[in-house]
PDB file of N, CA and C in Angstrom:
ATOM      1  N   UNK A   1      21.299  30.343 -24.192  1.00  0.00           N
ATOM      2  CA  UNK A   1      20.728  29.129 -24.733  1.00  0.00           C
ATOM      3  C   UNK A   1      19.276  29.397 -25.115  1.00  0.00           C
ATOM      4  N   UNK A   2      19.040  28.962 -25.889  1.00  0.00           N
ATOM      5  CA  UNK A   2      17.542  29.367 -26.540  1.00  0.00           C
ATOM      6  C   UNK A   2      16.791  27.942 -26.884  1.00  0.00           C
ATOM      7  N   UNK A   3      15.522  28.595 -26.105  1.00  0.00           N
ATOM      8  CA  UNK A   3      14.455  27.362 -26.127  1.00  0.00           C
ATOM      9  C   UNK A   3      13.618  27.396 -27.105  1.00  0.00           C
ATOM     10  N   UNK A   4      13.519  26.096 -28.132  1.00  0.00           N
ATOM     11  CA  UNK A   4      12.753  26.270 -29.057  1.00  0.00           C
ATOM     12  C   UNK A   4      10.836  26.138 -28.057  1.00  0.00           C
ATOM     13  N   UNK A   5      10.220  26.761 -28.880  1.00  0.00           N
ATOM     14  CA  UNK A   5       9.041  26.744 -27.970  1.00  0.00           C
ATOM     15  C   UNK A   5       7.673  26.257 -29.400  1.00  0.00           C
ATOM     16  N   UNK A   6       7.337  24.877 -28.995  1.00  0.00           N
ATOM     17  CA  UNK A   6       5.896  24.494 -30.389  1.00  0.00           C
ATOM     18  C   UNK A   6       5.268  25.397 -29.919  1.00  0.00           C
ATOM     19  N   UNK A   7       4.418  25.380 -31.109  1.00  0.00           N
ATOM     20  CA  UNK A   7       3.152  26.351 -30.940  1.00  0.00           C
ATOM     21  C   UNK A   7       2.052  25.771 -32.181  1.00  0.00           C
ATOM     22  N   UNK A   8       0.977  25.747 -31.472  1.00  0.00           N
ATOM     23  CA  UNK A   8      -0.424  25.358 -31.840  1.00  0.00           C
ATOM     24  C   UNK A   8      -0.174  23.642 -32.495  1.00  0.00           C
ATOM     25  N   UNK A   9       0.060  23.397 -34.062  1.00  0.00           N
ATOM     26  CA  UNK A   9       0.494  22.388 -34.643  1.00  0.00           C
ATOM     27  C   UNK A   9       1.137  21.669 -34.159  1.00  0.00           C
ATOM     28  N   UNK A  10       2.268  21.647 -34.002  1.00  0.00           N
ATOM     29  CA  UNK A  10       3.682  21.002 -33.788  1.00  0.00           C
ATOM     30  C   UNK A  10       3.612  20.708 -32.236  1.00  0.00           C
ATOM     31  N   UNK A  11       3.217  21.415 -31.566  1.00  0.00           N
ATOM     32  CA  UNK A  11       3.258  20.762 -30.082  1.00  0.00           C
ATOM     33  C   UNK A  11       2.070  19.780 -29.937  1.00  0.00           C
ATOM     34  N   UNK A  12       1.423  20.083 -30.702  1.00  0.00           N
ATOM     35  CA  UNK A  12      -0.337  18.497 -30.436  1.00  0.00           C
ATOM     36  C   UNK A  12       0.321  17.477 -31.187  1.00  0.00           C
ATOM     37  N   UNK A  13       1.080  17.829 -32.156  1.00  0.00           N
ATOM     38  CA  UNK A  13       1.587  16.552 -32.678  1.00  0.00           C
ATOM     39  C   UNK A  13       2.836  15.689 -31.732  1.00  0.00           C
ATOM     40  N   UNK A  14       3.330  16.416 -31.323  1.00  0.00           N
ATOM     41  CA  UNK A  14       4.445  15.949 -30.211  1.00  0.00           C
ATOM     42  C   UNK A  14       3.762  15.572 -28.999  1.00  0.00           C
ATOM     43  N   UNK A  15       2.932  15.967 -28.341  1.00  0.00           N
ATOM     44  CA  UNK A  15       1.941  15.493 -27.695  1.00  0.00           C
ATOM     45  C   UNK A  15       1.094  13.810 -28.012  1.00  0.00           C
ATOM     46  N   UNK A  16       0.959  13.884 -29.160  1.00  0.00           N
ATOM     47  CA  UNK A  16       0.220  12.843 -29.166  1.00  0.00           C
ATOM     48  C   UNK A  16       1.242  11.940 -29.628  1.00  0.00           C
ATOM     49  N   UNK A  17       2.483  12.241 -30.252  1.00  0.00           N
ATOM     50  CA  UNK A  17       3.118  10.945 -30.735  1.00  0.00           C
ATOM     51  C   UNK A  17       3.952  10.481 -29.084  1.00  0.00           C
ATOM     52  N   UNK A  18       4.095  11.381 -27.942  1.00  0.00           N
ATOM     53  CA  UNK A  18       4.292  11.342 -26.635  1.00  0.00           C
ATOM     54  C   UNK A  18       3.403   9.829 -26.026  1.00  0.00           C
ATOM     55  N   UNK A  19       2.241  10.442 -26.326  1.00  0.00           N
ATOM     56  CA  UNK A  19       1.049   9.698 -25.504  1.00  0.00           C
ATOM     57  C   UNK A  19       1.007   8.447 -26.441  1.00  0.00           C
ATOM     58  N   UNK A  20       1.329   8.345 -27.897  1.00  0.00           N
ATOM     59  CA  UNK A  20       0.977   6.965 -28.369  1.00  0.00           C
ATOM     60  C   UNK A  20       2.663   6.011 -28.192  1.00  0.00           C
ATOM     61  N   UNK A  21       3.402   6.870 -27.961  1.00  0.00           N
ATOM     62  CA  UNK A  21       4.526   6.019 -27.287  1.00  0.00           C
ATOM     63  C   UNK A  21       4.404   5.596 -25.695  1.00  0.00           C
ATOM     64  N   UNK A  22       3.802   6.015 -24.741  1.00  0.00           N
ATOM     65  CA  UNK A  22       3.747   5.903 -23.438  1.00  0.00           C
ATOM     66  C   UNK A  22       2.270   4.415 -23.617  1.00  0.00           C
ATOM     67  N   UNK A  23       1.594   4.974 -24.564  1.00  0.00           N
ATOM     68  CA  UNK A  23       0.459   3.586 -24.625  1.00  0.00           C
ATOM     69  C   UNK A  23       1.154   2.528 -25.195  1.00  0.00           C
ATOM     70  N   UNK A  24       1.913   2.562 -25.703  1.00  0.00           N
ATOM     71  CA  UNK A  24       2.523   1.421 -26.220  1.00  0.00           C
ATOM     72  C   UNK A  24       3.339   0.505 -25.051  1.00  0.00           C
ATOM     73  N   UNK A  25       4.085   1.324 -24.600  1.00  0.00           N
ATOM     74  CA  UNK A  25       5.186   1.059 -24.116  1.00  0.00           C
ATOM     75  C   UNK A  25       4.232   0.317 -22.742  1.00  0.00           C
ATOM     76  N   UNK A  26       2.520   1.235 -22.438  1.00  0.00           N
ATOM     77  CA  UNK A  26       2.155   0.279 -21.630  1.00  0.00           C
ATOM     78  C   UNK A  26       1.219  -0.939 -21.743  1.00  0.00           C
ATOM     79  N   UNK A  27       1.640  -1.089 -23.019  1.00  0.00           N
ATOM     80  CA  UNK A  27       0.536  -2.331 -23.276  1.00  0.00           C
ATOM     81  C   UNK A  27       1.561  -3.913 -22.625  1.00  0.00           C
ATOM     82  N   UNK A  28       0.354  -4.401 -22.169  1.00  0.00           N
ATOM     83  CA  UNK A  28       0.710  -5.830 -21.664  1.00  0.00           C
ATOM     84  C   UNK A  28       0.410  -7.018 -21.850  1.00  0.00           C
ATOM     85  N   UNK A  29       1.586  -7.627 -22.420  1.00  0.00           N
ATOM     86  CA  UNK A  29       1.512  -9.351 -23.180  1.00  0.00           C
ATOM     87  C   UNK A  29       0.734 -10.135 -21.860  1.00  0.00           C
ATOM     88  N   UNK A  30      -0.095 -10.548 -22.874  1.00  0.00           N
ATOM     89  CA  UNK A  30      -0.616 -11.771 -21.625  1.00  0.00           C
ATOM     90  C   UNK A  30       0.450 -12.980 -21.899  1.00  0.00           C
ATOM     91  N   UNK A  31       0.515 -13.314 -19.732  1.00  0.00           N
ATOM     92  CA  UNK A  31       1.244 -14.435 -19.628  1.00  0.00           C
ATOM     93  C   UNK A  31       0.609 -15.613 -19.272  1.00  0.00           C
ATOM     94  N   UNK A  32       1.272 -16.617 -19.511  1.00  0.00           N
ATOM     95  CA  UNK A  32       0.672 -17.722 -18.617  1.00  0.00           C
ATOM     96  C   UNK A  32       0.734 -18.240 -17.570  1.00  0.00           C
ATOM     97  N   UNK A  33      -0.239 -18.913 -17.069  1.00  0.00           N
ATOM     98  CA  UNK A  33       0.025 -19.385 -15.411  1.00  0.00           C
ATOM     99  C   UNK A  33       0.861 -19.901 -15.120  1.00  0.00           C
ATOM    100  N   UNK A  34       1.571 -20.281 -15.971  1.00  0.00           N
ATOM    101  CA  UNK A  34       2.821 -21.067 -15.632  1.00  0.00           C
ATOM    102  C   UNK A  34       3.716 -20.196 -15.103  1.00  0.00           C
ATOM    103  N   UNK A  35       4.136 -19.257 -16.143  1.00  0.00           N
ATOM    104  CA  UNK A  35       4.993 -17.897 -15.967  1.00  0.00           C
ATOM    105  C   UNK A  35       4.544 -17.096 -15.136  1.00  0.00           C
ATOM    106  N   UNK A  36       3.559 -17.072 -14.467  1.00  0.00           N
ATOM    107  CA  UNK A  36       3.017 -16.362 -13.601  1.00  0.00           C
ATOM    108  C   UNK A  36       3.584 -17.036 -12.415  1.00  0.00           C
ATOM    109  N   UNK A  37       3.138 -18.085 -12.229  1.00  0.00           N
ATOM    110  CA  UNK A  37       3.954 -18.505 -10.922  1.00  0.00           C
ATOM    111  C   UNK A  37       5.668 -18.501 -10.852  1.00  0.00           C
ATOM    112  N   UNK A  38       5.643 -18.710 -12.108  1.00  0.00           N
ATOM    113  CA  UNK A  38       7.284 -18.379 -11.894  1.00  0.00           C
ATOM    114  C   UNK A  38       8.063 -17.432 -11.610  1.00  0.00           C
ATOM    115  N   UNK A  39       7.234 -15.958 -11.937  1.00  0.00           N
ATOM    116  CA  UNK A  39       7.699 -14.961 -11.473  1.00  0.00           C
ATOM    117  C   UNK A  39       7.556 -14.576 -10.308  1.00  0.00           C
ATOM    118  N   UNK A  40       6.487 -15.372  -9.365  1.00  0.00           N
ATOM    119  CA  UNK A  40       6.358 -15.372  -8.174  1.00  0.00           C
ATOM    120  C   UNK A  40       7.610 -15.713  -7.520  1.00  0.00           C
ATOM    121  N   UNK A  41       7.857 -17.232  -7.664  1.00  0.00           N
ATOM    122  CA  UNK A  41       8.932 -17.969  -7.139  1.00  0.00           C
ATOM    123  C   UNK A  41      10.121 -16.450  -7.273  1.00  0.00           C
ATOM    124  N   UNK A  42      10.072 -16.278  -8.315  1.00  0.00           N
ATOM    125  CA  UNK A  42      11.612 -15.549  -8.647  1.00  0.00           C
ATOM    126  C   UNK A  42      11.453 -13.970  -7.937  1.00  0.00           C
ATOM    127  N   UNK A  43      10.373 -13.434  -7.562  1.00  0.00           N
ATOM    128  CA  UNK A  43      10.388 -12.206  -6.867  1.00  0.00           C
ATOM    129  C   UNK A  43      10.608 -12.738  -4.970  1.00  0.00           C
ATOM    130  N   UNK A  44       9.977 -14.174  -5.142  1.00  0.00           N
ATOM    131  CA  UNK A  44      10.103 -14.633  -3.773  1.00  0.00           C
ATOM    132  C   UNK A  44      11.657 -14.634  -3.291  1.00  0.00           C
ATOM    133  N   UNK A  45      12.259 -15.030  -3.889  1.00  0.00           N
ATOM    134  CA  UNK A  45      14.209 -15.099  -3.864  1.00  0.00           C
ATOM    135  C   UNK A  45      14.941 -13.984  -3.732  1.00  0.00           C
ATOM    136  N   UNK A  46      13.909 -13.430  -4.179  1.00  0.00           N
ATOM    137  CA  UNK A  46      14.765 -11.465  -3.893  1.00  0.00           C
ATOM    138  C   UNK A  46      14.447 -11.285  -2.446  1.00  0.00           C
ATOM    139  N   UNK A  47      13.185 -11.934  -1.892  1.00  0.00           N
ATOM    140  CA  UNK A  47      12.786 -11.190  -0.632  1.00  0.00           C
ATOM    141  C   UNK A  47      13.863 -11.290   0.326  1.00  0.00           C
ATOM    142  N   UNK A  48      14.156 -10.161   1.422  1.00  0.00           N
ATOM    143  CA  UNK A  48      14.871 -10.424   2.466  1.00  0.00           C
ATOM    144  C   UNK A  48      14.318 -11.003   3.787  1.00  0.00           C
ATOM    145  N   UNK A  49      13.892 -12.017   4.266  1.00  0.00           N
ATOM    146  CA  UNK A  49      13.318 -12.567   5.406  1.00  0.00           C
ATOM    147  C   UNK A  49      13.454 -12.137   6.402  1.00  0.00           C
ATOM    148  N   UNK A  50      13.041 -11.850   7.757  1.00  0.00           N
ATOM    149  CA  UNK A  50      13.609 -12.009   9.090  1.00  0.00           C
ATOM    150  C   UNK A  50      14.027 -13.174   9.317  1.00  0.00           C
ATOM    151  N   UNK A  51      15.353 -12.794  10.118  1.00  0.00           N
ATOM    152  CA  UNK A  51      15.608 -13.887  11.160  1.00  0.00           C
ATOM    153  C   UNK A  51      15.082 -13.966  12.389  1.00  0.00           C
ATOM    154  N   UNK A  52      14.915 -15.407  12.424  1.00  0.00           N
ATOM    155  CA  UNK A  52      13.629 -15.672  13.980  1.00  0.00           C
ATOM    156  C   UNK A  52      13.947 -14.781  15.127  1.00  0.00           C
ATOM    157  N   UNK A  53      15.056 -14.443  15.333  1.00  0.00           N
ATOM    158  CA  UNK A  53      15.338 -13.376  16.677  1.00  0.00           C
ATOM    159  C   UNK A  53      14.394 -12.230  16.227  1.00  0.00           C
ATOM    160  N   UNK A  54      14.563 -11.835  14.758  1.00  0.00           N
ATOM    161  CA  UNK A  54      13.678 -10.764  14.433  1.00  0.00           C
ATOM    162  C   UNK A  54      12.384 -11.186  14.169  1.00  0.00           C
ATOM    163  N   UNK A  55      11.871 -12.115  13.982  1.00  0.00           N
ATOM    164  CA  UNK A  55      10.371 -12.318  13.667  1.00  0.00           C
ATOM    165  C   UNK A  55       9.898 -12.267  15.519  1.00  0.00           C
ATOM    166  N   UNK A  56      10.365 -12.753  16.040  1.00  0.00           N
ATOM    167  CA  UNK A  56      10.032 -12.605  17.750  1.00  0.00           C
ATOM    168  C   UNK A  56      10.217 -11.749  18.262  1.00  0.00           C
ATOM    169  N   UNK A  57      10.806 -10.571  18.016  1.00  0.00           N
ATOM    170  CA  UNK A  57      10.621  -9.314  18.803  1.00  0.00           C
ATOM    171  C   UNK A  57       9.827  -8.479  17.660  1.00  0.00           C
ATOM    172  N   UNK A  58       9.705  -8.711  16.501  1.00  0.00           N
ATOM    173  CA  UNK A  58       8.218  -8.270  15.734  1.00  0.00           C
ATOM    174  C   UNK A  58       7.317  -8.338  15.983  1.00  0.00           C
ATOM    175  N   UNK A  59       6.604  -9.929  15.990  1.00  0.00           N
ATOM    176  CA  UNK A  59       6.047 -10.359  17.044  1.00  0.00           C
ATOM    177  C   UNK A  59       5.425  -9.946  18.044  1.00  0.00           C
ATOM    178  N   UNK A  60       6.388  -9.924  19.431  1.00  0.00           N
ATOM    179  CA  UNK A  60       6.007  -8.920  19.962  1.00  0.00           C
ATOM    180  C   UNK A  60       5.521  -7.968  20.899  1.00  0.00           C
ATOM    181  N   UNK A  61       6.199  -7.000  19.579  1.00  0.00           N
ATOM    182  CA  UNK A  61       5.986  -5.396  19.548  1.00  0.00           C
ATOM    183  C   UNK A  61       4.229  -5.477  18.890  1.00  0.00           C
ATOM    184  N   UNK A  62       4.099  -6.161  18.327  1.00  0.00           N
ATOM    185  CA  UNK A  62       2.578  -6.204  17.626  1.00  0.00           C
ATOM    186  C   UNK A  62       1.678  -6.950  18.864  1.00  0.00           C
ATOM    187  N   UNK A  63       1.617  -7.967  19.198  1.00  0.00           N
ATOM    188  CA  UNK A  63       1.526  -8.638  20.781  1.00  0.00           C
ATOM    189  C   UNK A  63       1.248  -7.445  21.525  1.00  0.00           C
ATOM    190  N   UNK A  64       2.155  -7.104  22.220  1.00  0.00           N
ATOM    191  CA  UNK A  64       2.347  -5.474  22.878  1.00  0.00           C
ATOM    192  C   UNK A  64       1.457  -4.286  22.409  1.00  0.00           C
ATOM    193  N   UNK A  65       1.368  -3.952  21.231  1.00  0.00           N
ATOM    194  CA  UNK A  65       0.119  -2.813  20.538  1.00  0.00           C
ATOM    195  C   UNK A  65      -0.951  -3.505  20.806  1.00  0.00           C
ATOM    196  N   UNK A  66      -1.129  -4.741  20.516  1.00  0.00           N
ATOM    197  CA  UNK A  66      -2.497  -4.961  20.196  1.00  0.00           C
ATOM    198  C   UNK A  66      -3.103  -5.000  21.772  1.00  0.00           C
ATOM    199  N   UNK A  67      -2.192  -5.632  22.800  1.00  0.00           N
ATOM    200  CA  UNK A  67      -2.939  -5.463  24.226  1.00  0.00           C
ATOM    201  C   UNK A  67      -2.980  -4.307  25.054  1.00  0.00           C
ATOM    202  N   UNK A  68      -2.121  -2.973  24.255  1.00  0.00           N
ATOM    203  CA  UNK A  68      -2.298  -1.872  25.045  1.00  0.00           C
ATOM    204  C   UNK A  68      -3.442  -0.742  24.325  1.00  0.00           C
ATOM    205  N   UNK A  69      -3.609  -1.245  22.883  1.00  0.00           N
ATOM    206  CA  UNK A  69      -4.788  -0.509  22.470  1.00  0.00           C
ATOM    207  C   UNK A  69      -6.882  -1.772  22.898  1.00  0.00           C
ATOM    208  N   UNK A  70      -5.958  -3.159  23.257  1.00  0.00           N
ATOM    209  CA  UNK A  70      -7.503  -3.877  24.064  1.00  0.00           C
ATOM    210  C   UNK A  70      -8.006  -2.624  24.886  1.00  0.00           C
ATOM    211  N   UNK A  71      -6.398  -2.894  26.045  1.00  0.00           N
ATOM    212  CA  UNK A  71      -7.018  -2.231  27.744  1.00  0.00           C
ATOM    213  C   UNK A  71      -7.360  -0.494  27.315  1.00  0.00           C
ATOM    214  N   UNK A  72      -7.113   0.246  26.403  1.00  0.00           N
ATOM    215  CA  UNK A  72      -7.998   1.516  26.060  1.00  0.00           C
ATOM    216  C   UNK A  72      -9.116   1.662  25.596  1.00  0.00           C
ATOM    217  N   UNK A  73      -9.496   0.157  24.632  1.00  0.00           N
ATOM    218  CA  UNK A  73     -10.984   0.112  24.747  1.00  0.00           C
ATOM    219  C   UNK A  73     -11.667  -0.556  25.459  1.00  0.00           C
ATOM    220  N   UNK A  74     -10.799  -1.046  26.264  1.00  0.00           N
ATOM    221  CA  UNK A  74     -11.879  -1.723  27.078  1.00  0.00           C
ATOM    222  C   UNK A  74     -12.328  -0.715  28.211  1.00  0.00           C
ATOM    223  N   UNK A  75     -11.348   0.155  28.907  1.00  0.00           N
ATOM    224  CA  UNK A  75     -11.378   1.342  29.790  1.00  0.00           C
ATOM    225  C   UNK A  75     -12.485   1.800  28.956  1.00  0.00           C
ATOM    226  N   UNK A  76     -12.950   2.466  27.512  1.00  0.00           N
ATOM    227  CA  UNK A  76     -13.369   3.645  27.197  1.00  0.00           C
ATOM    228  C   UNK A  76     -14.911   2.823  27.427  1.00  0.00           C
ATOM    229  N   UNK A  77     -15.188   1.663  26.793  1.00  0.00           N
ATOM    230  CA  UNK A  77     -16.082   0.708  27.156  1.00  0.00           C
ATOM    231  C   UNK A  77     -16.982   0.991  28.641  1.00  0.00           C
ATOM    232  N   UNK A  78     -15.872   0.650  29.275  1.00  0.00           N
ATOM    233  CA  UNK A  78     -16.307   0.990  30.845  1.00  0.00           C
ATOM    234  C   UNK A  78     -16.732   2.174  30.996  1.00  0.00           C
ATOM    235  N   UNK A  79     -16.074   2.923  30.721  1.00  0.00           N
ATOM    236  CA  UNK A  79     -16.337   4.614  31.145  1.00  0.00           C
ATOM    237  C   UNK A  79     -17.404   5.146  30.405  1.00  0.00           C
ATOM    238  N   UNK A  80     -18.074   4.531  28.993  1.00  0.00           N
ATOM    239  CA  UNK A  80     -19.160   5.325  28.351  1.00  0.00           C
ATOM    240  C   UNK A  80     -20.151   4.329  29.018  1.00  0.00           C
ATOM    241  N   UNK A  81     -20.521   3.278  29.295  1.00  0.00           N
ATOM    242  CA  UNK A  81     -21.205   2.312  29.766  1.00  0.00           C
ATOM    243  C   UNK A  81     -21.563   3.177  31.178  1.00  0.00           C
ATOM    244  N   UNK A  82     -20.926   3.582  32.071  1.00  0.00           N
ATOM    245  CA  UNK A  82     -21.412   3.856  33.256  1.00  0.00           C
ATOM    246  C   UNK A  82     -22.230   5.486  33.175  1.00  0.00           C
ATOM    247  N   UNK A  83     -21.166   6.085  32.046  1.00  0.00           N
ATOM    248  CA  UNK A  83     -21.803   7.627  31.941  1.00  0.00           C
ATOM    249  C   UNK A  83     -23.333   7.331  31.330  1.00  0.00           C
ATOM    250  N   UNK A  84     -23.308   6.053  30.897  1.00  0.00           N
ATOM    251  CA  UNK A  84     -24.878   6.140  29.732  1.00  0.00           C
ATOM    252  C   UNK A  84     -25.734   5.724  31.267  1.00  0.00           C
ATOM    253  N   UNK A  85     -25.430   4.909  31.648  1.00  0.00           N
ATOM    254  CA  UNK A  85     -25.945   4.830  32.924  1.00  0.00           C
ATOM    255  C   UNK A  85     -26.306   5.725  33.463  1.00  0.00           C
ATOM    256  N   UNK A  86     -25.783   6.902  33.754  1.00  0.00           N
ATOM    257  CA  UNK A  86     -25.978   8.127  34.707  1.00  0.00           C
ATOM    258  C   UNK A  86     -26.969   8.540  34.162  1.00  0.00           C
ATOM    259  N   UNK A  87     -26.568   8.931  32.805  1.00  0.00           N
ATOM    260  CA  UNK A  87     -28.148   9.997  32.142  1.00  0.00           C
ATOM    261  C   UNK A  87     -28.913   9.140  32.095  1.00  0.00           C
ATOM    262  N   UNK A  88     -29.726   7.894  31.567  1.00  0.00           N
ATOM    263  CA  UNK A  88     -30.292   7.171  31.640  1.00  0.00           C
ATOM    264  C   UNK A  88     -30.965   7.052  32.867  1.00  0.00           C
ATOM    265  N   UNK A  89     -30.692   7.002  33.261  1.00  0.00           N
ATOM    266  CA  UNK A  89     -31.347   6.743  35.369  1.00  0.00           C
ATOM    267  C   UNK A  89     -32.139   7.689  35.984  1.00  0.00           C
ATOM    268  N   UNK A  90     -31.468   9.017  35.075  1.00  0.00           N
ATOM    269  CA  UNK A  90     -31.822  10.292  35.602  1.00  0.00           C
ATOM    270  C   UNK A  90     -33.744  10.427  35.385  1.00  0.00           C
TER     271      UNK A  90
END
């Protein structure tokens, strides 16, 4: 199988008619607020929710992180507080 291969000309031109199709393709219609919220609503309907059994053990597990990373700063708190103490005194 044989690969055709551009060279110099022909590949900048394929190049750029590349790049003025990719700009195109990303240009964006302004919408209105109206339609704006509407696409909200309508991405909202796709979402999959938890169910409350699952929002409460989400919940928590976050509950749970957040009070076992408190009591590590609060320990580290303590422990640099007394070491500053030591040199300090000295």
């Amino acid at each position: 199988m044989a690969k055709t291969k551009l060279l110099g000309n022909e590949r900048r031109e394929k190049l750029e008619q590349q790049r003025k199709a990719a700009k195109k393709a990303n240009k964006k219609k302004r919408k209105s607020p109206a339609r704006f919220f509407k696409d909200i609503v309508s991405e909202l309907k796709k979402v999959t929710w938890p169910t409350g059994k699952d929002l409460v053990k989400y919940s928590g597990a976050v509950l749970a992180f957040i009070l076992v990373v408190a009591v590590i700063v609060g320990l580290m708190d303590l422990g640099l507080e007394e070491l500053f103490k030591l040199v300090l005194n000295r």
